[in-house]
C-alpha atoms as a PDB file:
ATOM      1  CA  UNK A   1      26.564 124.532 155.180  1.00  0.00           C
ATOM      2  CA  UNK A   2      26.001 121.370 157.339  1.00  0.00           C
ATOM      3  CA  UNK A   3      27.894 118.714 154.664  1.00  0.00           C
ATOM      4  CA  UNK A   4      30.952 120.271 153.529  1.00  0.00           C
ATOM      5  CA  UNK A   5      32.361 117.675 151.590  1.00  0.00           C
ATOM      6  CA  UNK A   6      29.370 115.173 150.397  1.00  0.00           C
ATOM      7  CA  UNK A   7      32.002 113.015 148.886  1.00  0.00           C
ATOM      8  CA  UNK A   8      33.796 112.134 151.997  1.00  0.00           C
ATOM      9  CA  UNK A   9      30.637 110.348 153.218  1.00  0.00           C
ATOM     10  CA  UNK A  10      30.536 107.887 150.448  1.00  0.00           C
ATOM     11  CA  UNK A  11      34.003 106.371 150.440  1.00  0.00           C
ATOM     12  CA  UNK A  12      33.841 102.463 152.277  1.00  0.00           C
ATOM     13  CA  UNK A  13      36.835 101.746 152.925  1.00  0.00           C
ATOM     14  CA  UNK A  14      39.049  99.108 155.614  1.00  0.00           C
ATOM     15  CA  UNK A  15      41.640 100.130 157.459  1.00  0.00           C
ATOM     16  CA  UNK A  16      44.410  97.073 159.011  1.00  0.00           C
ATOM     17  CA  UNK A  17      43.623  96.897 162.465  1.00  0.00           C
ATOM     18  CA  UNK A  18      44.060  93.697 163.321  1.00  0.00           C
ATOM     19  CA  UNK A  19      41.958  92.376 165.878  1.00  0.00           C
ATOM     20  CA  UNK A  20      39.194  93.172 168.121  1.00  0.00           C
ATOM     21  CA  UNK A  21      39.935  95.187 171.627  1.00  0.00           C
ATOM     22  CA  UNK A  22      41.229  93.372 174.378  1.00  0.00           C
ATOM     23  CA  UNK A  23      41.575  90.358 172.093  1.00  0.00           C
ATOM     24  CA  UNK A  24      44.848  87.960 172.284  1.00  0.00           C
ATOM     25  CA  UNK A  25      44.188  85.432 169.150  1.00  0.00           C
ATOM     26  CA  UNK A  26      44.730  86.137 165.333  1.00  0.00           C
ATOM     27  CA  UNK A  27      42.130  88.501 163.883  1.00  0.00           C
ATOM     28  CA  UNK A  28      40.592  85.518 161.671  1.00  0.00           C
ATOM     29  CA  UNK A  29      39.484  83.669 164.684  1.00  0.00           C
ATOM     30  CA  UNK A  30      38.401  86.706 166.831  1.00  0.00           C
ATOM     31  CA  UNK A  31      34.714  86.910 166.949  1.00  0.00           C
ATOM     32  CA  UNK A  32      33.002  90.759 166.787  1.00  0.00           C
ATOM     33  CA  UNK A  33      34.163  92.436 169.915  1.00  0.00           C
ATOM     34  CA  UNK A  34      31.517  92.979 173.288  1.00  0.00           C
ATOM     35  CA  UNK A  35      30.265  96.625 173.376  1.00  0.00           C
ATOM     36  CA  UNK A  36      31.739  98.799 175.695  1.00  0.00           C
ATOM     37  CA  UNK A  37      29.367 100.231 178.604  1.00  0.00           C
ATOM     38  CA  UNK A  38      30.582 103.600 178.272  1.00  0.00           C
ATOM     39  CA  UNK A  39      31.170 103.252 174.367  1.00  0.00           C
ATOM     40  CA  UNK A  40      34.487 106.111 174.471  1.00  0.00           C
ATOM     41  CA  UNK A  41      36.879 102.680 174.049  1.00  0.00           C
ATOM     42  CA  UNK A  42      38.208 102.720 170.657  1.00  0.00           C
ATOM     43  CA  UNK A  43      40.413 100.020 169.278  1.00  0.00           C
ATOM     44  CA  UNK A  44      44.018 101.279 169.297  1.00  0.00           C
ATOM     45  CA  UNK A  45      45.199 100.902 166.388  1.00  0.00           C
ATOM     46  CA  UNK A  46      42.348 102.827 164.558  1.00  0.00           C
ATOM     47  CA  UNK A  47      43.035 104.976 166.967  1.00  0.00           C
ATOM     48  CA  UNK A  48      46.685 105.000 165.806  1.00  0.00           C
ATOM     49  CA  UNK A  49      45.886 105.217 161.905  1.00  0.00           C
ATOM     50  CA  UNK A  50      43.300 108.399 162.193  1.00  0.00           C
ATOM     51  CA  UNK A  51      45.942 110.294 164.484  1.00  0.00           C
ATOM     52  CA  UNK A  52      48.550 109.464 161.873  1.00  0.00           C
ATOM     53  CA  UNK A  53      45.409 111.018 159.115  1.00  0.00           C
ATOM     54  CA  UNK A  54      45.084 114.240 161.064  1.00  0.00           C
ATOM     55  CA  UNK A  55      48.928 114.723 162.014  1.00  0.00           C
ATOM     56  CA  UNK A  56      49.994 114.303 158.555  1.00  0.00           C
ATOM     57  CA  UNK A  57      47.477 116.777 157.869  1.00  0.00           C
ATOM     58  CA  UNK A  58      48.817 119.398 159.866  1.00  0.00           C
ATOM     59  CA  UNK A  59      52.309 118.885 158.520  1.00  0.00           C
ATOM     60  CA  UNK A  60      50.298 119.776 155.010  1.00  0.00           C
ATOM     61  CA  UNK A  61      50.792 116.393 153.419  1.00  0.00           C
ATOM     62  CA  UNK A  62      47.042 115.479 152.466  1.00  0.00           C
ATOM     63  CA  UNK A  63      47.598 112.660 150.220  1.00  0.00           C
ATOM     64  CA  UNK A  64      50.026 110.786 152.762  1.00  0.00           C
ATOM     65  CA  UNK A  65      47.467 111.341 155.192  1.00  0.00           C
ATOM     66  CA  UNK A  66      44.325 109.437 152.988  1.00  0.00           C
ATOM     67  CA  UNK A  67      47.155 107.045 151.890  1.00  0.00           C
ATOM     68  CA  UNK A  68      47.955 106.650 155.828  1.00  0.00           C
ATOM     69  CA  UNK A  69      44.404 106.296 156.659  1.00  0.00           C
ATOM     70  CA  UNK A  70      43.782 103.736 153.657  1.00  0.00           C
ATOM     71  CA  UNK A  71      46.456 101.889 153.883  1.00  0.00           C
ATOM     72  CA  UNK A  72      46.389  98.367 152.559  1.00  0.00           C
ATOM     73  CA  UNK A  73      42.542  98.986 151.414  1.00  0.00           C
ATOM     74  CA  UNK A  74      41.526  98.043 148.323  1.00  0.00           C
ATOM     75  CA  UNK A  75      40.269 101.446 147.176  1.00  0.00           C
ATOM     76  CA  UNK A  76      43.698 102.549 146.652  1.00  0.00           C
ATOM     77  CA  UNK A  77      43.559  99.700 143.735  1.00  0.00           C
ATOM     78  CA  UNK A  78      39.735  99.550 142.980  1.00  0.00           C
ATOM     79  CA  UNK A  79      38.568 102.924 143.133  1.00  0.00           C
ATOM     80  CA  UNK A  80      41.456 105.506 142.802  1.00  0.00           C
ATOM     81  CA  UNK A  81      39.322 108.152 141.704  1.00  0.00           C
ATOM     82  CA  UNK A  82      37.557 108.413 145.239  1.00  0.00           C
ATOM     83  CA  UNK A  83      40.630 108.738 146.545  1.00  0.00           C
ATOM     84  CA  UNK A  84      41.629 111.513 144.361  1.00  0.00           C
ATOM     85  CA  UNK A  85      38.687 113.258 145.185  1.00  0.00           C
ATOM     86  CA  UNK A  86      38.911 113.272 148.619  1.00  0.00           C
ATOM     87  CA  UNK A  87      42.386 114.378 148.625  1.00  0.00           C
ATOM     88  CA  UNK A  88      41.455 117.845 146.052  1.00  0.00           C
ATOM     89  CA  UNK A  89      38.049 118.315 148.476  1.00  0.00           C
ATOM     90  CA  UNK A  90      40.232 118.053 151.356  1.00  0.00           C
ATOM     91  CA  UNK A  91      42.629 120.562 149.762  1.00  0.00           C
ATOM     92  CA  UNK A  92      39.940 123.400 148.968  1.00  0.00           C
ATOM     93  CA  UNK A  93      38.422 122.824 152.540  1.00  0.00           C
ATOM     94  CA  UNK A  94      41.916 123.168 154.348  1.00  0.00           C
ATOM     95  CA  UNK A  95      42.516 126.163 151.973  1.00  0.00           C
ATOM     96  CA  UNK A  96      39.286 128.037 153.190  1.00  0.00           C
ATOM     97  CA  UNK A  97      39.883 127.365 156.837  1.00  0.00           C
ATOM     98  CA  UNK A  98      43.548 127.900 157.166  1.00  0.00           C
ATOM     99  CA  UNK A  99      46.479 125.106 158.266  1.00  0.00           C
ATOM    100  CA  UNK A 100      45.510 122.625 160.404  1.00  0.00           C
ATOM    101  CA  UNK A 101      47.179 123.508 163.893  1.00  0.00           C
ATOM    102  CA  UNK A 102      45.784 120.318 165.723  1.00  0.00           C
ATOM    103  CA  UNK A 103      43.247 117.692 166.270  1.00  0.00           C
ATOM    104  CA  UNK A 104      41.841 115.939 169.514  1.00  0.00           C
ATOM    105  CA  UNK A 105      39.503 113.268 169.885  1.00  0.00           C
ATOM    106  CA  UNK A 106      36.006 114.389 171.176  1.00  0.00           C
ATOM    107  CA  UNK A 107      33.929 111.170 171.599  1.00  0.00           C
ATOM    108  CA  UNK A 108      33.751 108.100 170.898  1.00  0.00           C
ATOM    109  CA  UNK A 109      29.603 106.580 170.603  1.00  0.00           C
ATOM    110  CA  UNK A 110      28.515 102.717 169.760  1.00  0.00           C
ATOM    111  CA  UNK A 111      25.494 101.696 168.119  1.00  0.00           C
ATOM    112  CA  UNK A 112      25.479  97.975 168.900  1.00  0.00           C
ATOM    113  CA  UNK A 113      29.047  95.741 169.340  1.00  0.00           C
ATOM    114  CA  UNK A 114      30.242  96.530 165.589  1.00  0.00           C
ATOM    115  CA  UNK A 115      29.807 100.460 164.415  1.00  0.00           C
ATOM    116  CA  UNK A 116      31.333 103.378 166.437  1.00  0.00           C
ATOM    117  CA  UNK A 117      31.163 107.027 165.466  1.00  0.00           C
ATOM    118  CA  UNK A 118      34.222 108.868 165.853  1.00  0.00           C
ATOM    119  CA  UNK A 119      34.369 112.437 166.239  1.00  0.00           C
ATOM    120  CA  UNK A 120      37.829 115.168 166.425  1.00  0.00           C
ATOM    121  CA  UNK A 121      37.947 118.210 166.400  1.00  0.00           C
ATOM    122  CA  UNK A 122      40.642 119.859 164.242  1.00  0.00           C
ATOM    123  CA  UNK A 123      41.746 123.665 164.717  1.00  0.00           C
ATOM    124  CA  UNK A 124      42.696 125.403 161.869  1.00  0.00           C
ATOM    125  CA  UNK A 125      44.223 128.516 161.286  1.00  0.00           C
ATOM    126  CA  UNK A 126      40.632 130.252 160.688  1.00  0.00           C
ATOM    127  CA  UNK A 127      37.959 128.168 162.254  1.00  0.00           C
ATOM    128  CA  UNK A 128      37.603 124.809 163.497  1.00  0.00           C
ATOM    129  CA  UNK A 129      36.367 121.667 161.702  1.00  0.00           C
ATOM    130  CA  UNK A 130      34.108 118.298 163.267  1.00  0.00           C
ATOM    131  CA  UNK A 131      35.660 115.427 161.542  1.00  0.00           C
ATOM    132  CA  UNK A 132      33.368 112.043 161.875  1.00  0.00           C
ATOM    133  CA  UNK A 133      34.871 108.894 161.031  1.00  0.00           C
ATOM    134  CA  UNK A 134      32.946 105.953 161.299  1.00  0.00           C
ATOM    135  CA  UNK A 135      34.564 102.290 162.499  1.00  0.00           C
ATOM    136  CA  UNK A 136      33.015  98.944 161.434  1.00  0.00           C
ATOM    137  CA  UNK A 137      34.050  95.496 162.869  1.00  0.00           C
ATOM    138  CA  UNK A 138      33.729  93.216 160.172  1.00  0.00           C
ATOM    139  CA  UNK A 139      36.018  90.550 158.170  1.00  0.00           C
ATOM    140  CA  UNK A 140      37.903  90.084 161.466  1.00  0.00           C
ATOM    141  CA  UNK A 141      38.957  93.745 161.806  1.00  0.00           C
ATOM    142  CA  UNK A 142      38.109  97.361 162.606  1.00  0.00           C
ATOM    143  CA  UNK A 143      37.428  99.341 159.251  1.00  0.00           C
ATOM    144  CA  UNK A 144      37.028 102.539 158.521  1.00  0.00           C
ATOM    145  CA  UNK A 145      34.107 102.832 156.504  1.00  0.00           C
ATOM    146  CA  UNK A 146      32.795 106.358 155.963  1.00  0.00           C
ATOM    147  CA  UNK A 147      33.580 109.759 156.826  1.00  0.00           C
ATOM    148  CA  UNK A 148      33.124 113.505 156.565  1.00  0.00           C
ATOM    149  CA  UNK A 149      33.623 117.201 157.732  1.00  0.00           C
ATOM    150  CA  UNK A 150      31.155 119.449 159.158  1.00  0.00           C
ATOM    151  CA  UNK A 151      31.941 123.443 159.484  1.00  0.00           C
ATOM    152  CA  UNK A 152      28.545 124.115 161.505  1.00  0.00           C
ATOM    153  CA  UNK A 153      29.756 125.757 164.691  1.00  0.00           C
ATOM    154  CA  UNK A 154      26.627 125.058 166.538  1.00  0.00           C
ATOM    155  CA  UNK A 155      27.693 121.143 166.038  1.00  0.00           C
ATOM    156  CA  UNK A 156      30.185 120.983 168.489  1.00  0.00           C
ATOM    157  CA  UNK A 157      27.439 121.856 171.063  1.00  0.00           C
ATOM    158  CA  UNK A 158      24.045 120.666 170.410  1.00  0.00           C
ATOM    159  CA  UNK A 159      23.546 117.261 170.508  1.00  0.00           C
ATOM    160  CA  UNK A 160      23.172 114.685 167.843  1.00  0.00           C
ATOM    161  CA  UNK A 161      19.662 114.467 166.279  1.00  0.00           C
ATOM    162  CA  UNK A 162      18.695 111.663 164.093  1.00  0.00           C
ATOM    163  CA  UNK A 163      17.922 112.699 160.428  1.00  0.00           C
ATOM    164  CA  UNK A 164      14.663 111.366 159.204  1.00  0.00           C
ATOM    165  CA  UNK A 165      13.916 110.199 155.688  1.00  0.00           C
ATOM    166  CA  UNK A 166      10.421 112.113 155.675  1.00  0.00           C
END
């Protein structure tokens, strides 16, 4: 099953991070930040907010962890529903694969100076998990603005290949 949870790839949603990396002035007048040659550099305090996701998931608390994650973003007002779902998909996937025991940060990829791909690894009880997360600069700050889970050992190993639309 390469897309365990479907619905955890359509939620948009921003995180707070304020300001570019390795800026010094006020998000609003920071412009989008230069990409990274190596492209593992990940603003900190995304960094901060998805470790704070995936440690409140291993203490079991799900729904602190999305709130966590979301925090501030409009979903939580807008579209409360999505966030209800991921929270119950989340639930019947941690069920299946046992408590979450830890999660550490694989890579970090760019594609151009605004969108990173974000990949942990999380060990559960049963059998590990490849959590994505994907960061957008935009409206002065890092956002988090899609996600999902992947349960396909052979992931961890092979390398990406691009799906085509054909």
């Amino acid at each position: 099953m390469k897309r365990l949870l479907p619905a955890l790839a359509l939620i948009l949603l921003p995180s707070l991070a304020p300001a570019a990396p390795g800026s010094k002035t006020p998000a609003k007048a920071t412009p989008a930040p230069a990409a990274d040659s190596a492209s593992s550099d990940l603003d900190a305090a995304v960094k901060a907010r998805i470790d704070a996701f995936f440690t409140h998931l291993q203490k079991g608390n799900v729904e602190d962890g999305y709130g966590r994650l979301f925090e501030g973003a409009s979903m939580a007002k807008d579209q409360p529903e999505l966030l209800t779902d991921l929270v119950d998909n989340t639930t019947k996937v941690l069920q299946k694969c046992g408590k979450v025991e830890s999660a550490s940060l694989l890579r970090v990829r760019s594609a151009g100076k605004t969108l990173k791909e974000v990949v942990y690894i999380v060990n559960c009880q049963k059998r590990p998990l490849r959590w994505k997360l994907y960061a957008y600069y935009g409206e002065g700050r890092w956002q988090i603005i899609d996600t999902n889970v992947d349960l396909e050992l052979g992931s961890f190993f092979e390398p990406e290949k691009p799906s085509r639309g054909n």
